[in-house]
Protein backbone atom coordinates (compact mmCIF):
# COMPACT_ATOMS: atom_id res chain seq x y z
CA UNK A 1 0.00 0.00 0.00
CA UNK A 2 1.27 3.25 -1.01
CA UNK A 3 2.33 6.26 1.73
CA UNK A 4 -0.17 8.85 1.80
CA UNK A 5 2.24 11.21 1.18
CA UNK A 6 3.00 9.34 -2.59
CA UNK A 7 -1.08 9.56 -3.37
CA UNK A 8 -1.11 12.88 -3.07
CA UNK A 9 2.00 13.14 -4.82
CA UNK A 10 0.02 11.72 -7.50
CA UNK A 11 -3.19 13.46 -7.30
CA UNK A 12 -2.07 16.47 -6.67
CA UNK A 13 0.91 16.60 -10.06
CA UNK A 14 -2.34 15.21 -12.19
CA UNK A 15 -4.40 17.98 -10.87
CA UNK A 16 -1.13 20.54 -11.98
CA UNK A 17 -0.91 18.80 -15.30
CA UNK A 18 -4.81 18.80 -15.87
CA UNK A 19 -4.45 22.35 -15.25
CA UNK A 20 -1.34 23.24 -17.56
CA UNK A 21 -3.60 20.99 -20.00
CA UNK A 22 -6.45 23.16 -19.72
CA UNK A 23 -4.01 26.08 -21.19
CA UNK A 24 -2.70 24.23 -24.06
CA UNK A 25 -6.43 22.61 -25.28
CA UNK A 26 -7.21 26.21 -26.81
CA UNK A 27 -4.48 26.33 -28.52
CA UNK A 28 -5.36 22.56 -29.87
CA UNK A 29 -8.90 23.82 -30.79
CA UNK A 30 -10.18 20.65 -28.23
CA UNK A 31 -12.29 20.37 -25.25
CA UNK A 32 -10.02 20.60 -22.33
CA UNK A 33 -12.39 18.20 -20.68
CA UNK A 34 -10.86 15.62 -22.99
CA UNK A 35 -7.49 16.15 -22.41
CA UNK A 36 -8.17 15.64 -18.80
CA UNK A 37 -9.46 12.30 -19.90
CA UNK A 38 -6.35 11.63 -21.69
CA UNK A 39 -4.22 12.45 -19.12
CA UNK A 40 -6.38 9.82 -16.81
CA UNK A 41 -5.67 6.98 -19.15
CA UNK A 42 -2.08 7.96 -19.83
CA UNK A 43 -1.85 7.81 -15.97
CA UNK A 44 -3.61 4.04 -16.31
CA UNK A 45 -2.45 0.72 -16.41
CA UNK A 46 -1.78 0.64 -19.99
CA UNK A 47 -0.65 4.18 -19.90
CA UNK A 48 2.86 5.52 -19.02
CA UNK A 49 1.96 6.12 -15.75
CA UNK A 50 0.77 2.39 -14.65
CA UNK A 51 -1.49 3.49 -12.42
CA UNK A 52 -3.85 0.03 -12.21
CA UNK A 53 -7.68 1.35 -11.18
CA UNK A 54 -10.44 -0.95 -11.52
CA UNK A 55 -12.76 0.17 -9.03
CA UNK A 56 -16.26 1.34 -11.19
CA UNK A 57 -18.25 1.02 -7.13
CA UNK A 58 -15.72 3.99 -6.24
CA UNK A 59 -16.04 5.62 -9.55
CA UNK A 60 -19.44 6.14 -9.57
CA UNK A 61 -19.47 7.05 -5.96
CA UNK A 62 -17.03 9.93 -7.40
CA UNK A 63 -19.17 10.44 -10.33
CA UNK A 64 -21.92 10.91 -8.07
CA UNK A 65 -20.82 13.53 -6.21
CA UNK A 66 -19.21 15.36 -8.43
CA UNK A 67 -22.43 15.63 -10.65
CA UNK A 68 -23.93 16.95 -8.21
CA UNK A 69 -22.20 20.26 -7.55
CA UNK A 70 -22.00 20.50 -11.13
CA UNK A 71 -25.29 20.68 -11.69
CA UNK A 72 -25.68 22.47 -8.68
CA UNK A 73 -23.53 25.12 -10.47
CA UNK A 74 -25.31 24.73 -13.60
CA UNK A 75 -28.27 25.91 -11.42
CA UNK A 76 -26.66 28.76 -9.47
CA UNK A 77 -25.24 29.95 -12.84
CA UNK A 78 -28.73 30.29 -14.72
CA UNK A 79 -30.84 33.41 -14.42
CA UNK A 80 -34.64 32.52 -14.73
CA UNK A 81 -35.20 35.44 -17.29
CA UNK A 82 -33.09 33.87 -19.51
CA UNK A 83 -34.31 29.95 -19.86
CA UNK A 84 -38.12 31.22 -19.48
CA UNK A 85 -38.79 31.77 -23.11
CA UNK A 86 -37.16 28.05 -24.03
CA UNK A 87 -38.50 26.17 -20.94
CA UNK A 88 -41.01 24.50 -22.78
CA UNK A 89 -38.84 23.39 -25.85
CA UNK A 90 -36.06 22.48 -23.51
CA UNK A 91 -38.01 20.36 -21.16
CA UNK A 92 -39.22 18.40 -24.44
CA UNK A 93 -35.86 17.89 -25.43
CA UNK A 94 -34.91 16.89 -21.93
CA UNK A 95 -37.04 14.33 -21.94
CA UNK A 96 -38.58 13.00 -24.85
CA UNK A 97 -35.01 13.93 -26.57
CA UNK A 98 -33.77 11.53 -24.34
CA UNK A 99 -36.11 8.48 -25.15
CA UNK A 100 -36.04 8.93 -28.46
CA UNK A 101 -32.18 8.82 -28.37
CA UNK A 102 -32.33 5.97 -26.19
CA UNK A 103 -34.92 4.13 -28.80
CA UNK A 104 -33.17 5.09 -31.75
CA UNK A 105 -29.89 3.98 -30.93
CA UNK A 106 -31.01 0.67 -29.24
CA UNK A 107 -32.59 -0.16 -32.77
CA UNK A 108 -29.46 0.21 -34.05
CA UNK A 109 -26.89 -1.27 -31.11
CA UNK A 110 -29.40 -4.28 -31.63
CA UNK A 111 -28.52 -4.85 -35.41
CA UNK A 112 -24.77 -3.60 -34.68
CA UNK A 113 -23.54 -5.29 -32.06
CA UNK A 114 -25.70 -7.78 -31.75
CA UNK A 115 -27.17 -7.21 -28.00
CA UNK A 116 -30.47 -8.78 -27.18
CA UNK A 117 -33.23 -5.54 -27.10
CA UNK A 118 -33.00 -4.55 -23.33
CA UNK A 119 -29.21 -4.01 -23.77
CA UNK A 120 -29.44 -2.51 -26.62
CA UNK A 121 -32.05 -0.01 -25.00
CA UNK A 122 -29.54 0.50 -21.86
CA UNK A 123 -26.91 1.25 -23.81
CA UNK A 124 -29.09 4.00 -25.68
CA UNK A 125 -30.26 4.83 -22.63
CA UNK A 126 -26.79 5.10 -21.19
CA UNK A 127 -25.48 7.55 -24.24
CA UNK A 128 -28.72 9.59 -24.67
CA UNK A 129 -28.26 12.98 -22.62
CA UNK A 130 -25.81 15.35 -23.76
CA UNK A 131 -23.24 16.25 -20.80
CA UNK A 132 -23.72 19.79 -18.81
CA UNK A 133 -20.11 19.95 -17.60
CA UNK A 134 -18.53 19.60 -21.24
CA UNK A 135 -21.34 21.99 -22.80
CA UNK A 136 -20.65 24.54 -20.21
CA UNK A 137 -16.90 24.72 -20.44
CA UNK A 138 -16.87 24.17 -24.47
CA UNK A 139 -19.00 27.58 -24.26
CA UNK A 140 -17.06 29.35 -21.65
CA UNK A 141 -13.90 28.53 -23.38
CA UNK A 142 -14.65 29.21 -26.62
CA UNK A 143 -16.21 32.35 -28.72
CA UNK A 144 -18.97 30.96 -30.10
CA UNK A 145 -21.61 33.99 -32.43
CA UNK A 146 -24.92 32.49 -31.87
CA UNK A 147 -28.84 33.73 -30.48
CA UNK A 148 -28.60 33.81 -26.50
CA UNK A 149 -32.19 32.10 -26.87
CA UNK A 150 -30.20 29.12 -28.72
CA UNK A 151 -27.48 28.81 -26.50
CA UNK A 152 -29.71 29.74 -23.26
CA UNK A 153 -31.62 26.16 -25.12
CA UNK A 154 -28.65 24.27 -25.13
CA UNK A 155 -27.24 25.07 -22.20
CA UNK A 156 -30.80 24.33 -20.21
CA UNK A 157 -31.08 21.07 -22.08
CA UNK A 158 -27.67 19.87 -21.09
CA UNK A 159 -27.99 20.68 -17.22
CA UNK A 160 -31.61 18.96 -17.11
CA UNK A 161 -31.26 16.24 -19.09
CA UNK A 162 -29.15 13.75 -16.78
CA UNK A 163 -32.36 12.41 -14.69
CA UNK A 164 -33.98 11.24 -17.44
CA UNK A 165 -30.73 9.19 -18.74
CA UNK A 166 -30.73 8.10 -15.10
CA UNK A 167 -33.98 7.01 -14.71
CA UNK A 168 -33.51 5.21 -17.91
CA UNK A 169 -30.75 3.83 -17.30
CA UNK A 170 -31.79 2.37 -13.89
CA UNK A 171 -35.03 0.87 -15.34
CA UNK A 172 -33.62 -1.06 -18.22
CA UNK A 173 -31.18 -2.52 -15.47
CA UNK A 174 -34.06 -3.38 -13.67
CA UNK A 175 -35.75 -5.02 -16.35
CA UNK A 176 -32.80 -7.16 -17.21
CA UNK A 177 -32.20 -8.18 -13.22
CA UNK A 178 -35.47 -8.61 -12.54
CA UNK A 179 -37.35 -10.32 -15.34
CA UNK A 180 -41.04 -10.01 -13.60
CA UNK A 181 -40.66 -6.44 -13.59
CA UNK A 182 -43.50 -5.12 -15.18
CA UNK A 183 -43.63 -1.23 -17.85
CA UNK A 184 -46.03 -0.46 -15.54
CA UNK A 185 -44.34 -0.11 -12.58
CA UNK A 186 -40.92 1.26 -14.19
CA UNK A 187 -43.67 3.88 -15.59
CA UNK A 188 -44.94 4.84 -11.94
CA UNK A 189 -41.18 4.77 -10.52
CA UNK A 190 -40.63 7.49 -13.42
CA UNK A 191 -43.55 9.22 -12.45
CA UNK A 192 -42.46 9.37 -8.68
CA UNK A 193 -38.66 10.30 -9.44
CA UNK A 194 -39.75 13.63 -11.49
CA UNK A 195 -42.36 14.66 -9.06
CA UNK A 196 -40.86 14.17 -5.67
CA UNK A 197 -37.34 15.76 -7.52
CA UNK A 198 -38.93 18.60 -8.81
CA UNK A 199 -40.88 19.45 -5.42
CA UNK A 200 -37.90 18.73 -3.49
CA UNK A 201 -36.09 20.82 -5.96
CA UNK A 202 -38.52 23.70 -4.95
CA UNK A 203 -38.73 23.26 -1.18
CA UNK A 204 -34.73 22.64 -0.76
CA UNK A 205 -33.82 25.85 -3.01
CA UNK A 206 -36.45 28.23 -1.34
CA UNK A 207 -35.25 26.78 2.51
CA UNK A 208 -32.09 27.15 1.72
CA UNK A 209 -32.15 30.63 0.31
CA UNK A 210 -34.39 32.00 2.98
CA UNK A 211 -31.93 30.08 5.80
CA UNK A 212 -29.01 31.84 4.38
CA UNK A 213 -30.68 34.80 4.92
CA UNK A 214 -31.48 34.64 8.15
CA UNK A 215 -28.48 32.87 9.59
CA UNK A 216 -26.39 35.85 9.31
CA UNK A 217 -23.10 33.88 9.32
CA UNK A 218 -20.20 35.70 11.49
CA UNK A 219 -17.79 34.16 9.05
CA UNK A 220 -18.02 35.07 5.53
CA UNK A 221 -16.12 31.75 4.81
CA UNK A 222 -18.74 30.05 6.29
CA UNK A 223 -21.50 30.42 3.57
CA UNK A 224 -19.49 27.96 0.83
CA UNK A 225 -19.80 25.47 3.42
CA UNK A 226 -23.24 25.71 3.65
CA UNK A 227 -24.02 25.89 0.23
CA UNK A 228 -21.70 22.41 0.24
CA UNK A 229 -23.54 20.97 2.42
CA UNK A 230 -27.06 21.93 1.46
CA UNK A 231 -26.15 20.91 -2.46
CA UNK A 232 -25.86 16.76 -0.91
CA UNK A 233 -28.40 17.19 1.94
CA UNK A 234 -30.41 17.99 -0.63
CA UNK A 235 -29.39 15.29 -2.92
CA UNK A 236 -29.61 12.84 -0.19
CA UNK A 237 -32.30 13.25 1.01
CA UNK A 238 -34.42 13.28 -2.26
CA UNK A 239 -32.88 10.50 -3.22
CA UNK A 240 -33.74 8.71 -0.19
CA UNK A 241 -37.78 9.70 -0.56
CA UNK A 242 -37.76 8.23 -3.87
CA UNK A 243 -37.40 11.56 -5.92
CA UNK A 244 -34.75 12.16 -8.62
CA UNK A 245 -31.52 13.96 -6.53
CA UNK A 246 -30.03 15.43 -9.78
CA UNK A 247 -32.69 16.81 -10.74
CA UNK A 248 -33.32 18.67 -7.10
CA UNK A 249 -30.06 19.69 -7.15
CA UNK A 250 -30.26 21.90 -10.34
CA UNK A 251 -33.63 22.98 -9.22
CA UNK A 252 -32.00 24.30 -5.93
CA UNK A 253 -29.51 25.95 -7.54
CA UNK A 254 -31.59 27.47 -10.34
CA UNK A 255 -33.95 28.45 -7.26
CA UNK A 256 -31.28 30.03 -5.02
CA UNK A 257 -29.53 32.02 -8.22
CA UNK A 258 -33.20 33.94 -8.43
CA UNK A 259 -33.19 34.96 -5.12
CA UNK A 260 -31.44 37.13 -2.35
CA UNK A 261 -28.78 35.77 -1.57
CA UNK A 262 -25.60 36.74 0.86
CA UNK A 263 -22.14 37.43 -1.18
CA UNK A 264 -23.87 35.78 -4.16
CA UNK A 265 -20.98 36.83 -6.09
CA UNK A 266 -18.23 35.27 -4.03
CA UNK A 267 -20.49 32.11 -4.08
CA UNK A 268 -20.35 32.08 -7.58
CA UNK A 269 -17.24 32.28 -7.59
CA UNK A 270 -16.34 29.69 -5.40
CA UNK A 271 -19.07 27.28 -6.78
CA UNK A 272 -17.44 27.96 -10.28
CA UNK A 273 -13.83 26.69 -8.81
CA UNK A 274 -14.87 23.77 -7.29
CA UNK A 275 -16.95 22.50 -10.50
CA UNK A 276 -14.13 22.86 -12.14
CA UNK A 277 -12.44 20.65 -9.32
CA UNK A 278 -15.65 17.95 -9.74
CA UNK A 279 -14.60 17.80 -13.52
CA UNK A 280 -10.64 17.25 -13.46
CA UNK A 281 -11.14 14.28 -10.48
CA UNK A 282 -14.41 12.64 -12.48
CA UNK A 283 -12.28 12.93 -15.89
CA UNK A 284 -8.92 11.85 -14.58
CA UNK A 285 -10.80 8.87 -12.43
CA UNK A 286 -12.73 7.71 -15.32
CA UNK A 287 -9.89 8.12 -17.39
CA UNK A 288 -7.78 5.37 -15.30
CA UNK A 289 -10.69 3.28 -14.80
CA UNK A 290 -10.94 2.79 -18.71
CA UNK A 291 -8.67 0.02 -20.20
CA UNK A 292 -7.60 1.76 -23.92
CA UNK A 293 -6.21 -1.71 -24.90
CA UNK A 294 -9.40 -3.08 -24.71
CA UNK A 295 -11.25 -0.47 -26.96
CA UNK A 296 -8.76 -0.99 -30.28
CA UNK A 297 -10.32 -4.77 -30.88
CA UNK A 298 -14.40 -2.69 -31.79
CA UNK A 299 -12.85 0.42 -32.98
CA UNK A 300 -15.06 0.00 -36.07
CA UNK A 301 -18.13 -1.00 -34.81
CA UNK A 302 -17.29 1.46 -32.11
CA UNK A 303 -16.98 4.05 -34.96
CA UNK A 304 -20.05 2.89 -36.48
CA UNK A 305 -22.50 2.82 -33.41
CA UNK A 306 -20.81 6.59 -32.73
CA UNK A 307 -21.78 7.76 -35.96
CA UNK A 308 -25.28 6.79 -36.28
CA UNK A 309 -25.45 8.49 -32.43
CA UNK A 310 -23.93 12.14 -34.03
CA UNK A 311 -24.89 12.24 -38.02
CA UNK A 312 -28.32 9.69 -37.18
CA UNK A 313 -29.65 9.21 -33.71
CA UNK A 314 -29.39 12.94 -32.20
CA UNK A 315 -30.31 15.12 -35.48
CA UNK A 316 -33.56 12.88 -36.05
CA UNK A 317 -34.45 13.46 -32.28
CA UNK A 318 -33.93 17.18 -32.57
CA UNK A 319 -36.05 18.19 -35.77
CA UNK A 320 -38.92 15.52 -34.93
CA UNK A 321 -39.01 17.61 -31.39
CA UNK A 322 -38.38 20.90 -32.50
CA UNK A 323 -40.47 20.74 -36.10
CA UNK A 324 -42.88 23.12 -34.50
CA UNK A 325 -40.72 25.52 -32.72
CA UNK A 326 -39.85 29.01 -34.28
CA UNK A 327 -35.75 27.49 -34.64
CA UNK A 328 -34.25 27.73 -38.19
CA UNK A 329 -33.02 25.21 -39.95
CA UNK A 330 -29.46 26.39 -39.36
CA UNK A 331 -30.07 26.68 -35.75
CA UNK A 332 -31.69 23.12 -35.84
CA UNK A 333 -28.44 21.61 -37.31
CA UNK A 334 -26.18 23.87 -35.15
CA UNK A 335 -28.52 22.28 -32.50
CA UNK A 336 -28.02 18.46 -33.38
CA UNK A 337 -24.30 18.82 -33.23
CA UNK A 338 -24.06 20.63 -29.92
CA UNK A 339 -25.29 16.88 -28.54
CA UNK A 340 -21.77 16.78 -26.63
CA UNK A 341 -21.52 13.42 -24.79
CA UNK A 342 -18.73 13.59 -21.50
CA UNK A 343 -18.50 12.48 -17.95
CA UNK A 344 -22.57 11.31 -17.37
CA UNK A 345 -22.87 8.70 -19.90
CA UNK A 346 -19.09 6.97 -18.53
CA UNK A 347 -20.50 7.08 -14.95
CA UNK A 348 -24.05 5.68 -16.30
CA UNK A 349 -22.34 2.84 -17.91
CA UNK A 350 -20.41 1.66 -14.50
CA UNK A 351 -24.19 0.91 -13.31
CA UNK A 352 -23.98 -2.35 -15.69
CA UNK A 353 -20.40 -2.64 -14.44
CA UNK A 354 -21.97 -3.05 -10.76
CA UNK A 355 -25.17 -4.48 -11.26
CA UNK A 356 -23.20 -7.42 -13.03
CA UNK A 357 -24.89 -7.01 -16.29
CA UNK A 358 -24.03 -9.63 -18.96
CA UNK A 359 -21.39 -7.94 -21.65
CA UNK A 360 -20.96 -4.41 -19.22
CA UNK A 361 -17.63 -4.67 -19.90
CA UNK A 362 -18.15 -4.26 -23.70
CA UNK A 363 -21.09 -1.42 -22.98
CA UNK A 364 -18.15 0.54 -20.77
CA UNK A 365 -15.93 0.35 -23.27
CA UNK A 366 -18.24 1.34 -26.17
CA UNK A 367 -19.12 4.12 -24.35
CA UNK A 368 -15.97 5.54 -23.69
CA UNK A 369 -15.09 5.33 -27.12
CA UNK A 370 -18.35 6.96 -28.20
CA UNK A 371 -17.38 9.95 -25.03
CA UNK A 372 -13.90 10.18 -26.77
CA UNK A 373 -15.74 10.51 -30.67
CA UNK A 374 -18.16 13.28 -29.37
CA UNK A 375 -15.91 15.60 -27.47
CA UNK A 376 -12.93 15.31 -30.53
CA UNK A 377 -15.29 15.79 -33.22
CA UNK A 378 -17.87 17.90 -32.27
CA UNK A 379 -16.81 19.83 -29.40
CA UNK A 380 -13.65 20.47 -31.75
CA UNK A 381 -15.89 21.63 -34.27
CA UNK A 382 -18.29 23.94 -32.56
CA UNK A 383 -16.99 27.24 -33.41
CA UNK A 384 -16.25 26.45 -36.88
CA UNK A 385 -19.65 24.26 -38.12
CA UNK A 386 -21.55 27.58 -36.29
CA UNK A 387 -19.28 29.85 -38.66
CA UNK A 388 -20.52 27.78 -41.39
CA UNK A 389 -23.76 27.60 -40.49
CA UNK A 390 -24.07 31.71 -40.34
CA UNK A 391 -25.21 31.48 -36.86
CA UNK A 392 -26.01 34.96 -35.93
């Protein structure tokens, strides 16, 4: 077993290097979120570092956590004036963008790959929301000319998307592991998840705003704390009732960002930091969890399944949705492309890993591959396939 003083030797020169990475990925004209994945499997077992992790019960503990203070952030970071005039599209994309992802690729992970249907749909399932934390910091990084209603869309869909993917995710695996499982009741879990997460959402964000308020902290440095610990109490105990905690958690945020608040700003601030901190550990972890010699045996019918997700899967899913909204048809294909896949879909597909789902080693490693394809393609290409587009 290795001194403590040698793992955080090692956490702390990945976290530098992430960092220095971060600098250099603009340059590159790629998602620094991807080099930090890089750097985790360069650190892994068949990397240069030999780091040997293969631990996905720890991983998605990690993931967990981390997701939510970045959604959290994703909440505290969105003013309500902004998402009210796309609520409506963007909770239909949310959802329904998300099952019709899920469908659409299962169809064709069935005929690919070869899975019987219910992997097939958990795999779709697994890959169907696009990924807040790699959205936001593609946007914040880059200069990208389009309509704030468009990106206030994209943005929205990204951060609320997750539950749906989760609750997806969760009921497939239940389906598989428990064969007398019935629609019906997956259908009334759903039903509970979204409901007791969105009122939770509600009561924990208003509580926690007016508590703030009235605690009247002696110690400035106090209030991060709080917001810290009210982000998983909040979680937690959602979870726990039977309501969705990722969803609560943005709620809560997006709550507490629309009202008075003390040293919002510095909150901000601070909130903004550790996300940032959330992303380099879940990238660097999943990174060294993944086994890259493993993924070059189905590179291409990795490459296929990847492409029918980006030029099939996500465009059909967007103009079915959005055929009656006032979009244009450039915005509508700039739309379909922003479908960035990151960090949720990697942590969704350890749930096979620990549920002990037959061939959840192959649906790990196909999405990772399909993580890796979205980031380097299109959250390379953002800025330029928006140029094209004459996004104004």
């Amino acid at each position: 077993m290795l001194h403590p003083e040698y793992l955080l030797l090692i956490a702390s020169s990945l976290f530098l290097l992430s960092i220095l990475a971060s600098k250099t990925s603009k340059m590159l004209g790629i998602p620094a979120l991807l080099l930090f994945l890089l750097l985790g499997m360069l650190a892994g077992s068949d990397g240069i570092g030999g780091i040997y992790f293969d631990n996905p019960h720890l991983a998605q503990f990690m993931g967990v956590i981390a997701l939510v203070f970045i959604l959290f952030s994703g909440g505290l970071d969105t003013e309500w004036h902004e998402i009210r005039p796309i609520i409506g599209l963007g909770l239909i994309l949310s959802t329904l963008g998300v099952l019709l992802t899920a469908l659409l690729l299962g169809v064709a992970a069935h005929f690919l790959l070869k899975f019987n249907w219910l992997n097939s749909f958990l795999l779709g399932s697994i890959v169907a929301s696009t990924d807040a934390p790699t959205v936001f910091s593609i946007f914040r990084a880059k200069s990208i000319n389009m309509p704030k209603k468009l990106k206030y869309l994209i943005e929205f869909e990204s951060a609320s998307n997750d539950p749906m993917a989760v609750l997806l995710t969760i009921g497939f695996i239940q389906l598989i592991t428990t064969p007398n499982e019935s629609l019906f009741s997956l259908g009334i879990m759903f039903c509970q998840q979204m409901i007791f997460g969105g009122i939770a959402g509600f009561i924990f964000g208003y509580t926690i705003s007016f508590a703030a308020q009235k605690l009247n902290l002696e110690y400035e440095g106090l209030y991060p704390v709080f917001t810290i610990a009210s982000a998983l109490f909040t979680y937690s105990v959602t979870a726990l009732i039977g309501g969705n905690g990722f969803l609560a958690v943005y709620i809560a945020g997006l709550i507490i960002a629309n009202r008075p608040f003390p040293h919002k700003t510095e909150i901000l601030k601070f909130h903004d930091g550790l996300t940032w901190l959330m992303q380099i550990a879940m990238f660097i972890t999943l990174g060294l969890l993944v086994f890259p010699s493993k993924l070059i045996h189905v590179a291409l019918v990795d490459i296929l399944v990847a492409a029918f997700l980006i030029l099939v899967a996500r465009p059909v899913t967007v103009f079915i949705l959005t055929s009656f909204s006032s979009l244009k048809l450039n915005e509508k294909v700039l739309l379909s492309w922003v479908g960035l896949r990151g960090a949720v879909p990697i942590i969704l597909a350890t749930f096979p890993l620990v549920a002990g789902i037959t061939r959840a080693d192959a649906m790990f490693n196909l999405v990772f591959f399909i993580v890796l394809a979205s980031m380097l393609i299109q959250g390379s290409t953002i800025s330029w396939v928006a140029r094209l587009l004459r996004i104004k």
